[in-house]
C-alpha atoms as a PDB file:
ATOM      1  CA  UNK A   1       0.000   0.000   0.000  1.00  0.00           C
ATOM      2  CA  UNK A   2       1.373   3.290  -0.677  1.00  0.00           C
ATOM      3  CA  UNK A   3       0.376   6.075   1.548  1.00  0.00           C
ATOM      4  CA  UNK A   4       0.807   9.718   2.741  1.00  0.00           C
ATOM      5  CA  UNK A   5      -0.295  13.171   2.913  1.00  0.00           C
ATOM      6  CA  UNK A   6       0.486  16.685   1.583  1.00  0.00           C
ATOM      7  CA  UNK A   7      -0.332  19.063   4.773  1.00  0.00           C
ATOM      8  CA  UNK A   8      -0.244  22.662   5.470  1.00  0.00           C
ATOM      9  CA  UNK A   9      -0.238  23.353   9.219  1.00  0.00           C
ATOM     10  CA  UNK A  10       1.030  26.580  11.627  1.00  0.00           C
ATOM     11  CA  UNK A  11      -1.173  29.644  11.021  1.00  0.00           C
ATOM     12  CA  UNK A  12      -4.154  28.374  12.440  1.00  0.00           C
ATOM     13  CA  UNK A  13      -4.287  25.680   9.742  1.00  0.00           C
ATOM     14  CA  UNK A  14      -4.376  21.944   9.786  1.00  0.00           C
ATOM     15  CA  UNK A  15      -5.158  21.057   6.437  1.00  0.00           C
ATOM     16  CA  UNK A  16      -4.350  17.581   4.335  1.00  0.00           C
ATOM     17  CA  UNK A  17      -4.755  15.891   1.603  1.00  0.00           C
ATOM     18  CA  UNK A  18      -3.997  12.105   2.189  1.00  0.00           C
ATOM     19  CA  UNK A  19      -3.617   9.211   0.085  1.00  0.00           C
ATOM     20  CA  UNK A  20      -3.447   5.395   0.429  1.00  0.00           C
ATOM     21  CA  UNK A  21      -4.220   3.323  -2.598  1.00  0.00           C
ATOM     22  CA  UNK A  22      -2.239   0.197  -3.952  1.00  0.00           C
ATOM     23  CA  UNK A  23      -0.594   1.953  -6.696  1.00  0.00           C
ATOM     24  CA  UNK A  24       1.779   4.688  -6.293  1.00  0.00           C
ATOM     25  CA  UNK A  25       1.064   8.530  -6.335  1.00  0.00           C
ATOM     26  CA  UNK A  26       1.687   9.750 -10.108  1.00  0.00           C
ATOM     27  CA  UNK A  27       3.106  13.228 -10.345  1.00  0.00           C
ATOM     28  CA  UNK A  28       0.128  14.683 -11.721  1.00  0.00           C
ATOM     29  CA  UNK A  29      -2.087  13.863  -9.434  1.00  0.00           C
ATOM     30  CA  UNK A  30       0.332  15.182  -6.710  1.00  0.00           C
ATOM     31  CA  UNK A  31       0.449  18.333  -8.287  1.00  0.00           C
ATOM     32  CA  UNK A  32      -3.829  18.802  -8.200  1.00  0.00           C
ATOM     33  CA  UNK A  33      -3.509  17.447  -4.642  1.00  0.00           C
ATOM     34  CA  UNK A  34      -1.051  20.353  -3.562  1.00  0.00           C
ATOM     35  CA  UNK A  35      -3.584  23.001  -5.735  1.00  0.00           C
ATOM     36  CA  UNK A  36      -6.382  21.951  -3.774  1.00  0.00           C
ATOM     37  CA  UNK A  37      -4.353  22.036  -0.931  1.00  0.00           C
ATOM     38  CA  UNK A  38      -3.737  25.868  -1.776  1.00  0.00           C
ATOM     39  CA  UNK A  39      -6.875  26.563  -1.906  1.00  0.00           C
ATOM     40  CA  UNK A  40      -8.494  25.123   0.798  1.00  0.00           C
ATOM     41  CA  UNK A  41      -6.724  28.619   2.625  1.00  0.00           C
ATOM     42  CA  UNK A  42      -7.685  31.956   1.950  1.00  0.00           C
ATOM     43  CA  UNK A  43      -6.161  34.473  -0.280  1.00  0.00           C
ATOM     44  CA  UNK A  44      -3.779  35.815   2.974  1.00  0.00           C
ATOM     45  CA  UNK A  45      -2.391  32.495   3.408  1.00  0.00           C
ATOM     46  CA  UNK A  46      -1.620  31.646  -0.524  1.00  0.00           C
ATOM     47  CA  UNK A  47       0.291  34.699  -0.471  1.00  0.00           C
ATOM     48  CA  UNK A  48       2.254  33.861   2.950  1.00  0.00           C
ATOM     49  CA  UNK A  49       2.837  29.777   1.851  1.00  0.00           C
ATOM     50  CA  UNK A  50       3.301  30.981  -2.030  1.00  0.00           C
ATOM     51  CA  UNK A  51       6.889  30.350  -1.701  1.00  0.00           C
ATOM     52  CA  UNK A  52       6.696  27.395   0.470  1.00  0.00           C
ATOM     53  CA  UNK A  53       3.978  25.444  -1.824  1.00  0.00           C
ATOM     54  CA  UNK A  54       6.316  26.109  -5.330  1.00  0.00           C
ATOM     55  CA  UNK A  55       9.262  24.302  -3.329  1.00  0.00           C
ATOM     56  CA  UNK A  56       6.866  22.015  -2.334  1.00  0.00           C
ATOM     57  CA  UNK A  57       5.807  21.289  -6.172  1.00  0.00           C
ATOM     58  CA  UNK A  58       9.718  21.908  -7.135  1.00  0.00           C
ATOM     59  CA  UNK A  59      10.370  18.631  -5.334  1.00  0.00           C
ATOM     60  CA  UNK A  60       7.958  16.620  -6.627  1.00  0.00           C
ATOM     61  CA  UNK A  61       9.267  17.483 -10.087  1.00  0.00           C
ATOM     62  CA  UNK A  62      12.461  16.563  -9.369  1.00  0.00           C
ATOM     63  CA  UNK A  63      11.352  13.012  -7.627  1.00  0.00           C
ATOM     64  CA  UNK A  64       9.190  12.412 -10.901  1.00  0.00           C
ATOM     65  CA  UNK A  65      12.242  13.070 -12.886  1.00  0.00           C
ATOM     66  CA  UNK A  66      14.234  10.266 -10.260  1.00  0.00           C
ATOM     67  CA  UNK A  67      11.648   7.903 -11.175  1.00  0.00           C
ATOM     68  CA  UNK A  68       9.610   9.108  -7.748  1.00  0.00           C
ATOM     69  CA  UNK A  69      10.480   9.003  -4.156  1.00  0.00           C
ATOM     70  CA  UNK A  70      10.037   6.134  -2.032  1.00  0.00           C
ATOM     71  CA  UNK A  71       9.338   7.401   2.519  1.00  0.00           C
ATOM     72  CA  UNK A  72       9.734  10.766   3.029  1.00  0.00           C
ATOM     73  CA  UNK A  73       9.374  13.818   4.971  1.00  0.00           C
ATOM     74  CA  UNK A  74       9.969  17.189   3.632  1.00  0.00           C
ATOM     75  CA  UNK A  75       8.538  20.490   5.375  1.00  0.00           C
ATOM     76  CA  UNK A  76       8.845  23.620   3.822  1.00  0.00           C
ATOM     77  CA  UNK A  77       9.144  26.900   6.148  1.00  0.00           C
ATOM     78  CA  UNK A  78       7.281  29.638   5.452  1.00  0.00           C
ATOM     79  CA  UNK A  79      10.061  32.528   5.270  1.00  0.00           C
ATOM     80  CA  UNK A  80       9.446  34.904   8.663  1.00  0.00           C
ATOM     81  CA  UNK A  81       7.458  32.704  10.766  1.00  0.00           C
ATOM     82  CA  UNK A  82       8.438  29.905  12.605  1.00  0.00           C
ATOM     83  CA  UNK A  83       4.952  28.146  12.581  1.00  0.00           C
ATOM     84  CA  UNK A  84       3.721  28.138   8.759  1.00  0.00           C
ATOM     85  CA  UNK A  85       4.693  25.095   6.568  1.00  0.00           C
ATOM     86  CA  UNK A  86       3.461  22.993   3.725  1.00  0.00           C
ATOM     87  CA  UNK A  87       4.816  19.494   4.576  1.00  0.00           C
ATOM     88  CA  UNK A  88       5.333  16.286   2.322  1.00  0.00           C
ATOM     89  CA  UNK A  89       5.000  12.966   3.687  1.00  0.00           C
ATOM     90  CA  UNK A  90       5.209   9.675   1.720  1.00  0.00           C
ATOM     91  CA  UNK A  91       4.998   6.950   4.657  1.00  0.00           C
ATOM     92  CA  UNK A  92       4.685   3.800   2.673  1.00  0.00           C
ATOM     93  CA  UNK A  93       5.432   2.952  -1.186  1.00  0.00           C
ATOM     94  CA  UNK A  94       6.384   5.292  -3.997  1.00  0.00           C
ATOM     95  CA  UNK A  95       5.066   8.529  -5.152  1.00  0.00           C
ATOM     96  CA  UNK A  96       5.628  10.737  -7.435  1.00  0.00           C
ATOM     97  CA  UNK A  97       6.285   8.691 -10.166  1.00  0.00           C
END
């Protein structure tokens, strides 16, 4: 089973997007997953995790160019504040692919 979530937490928020199916997480549908994470916030917090989400989406490019990323944790700060962060977490399987 692969599994894991795309989060954005600090803020006030404590948002995710999980997954957990038996075939890994293709790119694309990473990339919709973090959108919709995005969105879920309101236009103050795009602008403050703008930054934070493109790195987010910068390394799932690079793990779909690897051939995708097997468990994982990446957070990404939001620059200035020690609380904001869009997190990647691939506990089980690949993603990314």
């Amino acid at each position: 089973m692969h599994r894991g979530r795309l989060q954005s937490q600090g803020g006030g928020l404590n948002d995710s997007k999980p997954w957990a199916q038996p075939v890994p997480l293709k790119h694309k549908t990473s990339i919709g997953m973090s959108h919709a994470l995005e969105a879920m916030t309101n236009s103050k917090e795009q602008k403050l995790r703008a930054a934070a989400h493109a790195k987010s989406r910068a390394f799932m490019d690079a793990a779909k160019a690897a051939g995708g990323v097997g468990p994982t944790s990446k957070t990404y700060m939001v620059k200035g504040d020690p609380h904001r962060r869009v997190d990647i977490e691939v506990r089980n399987g690949k993603a990314f692919e």
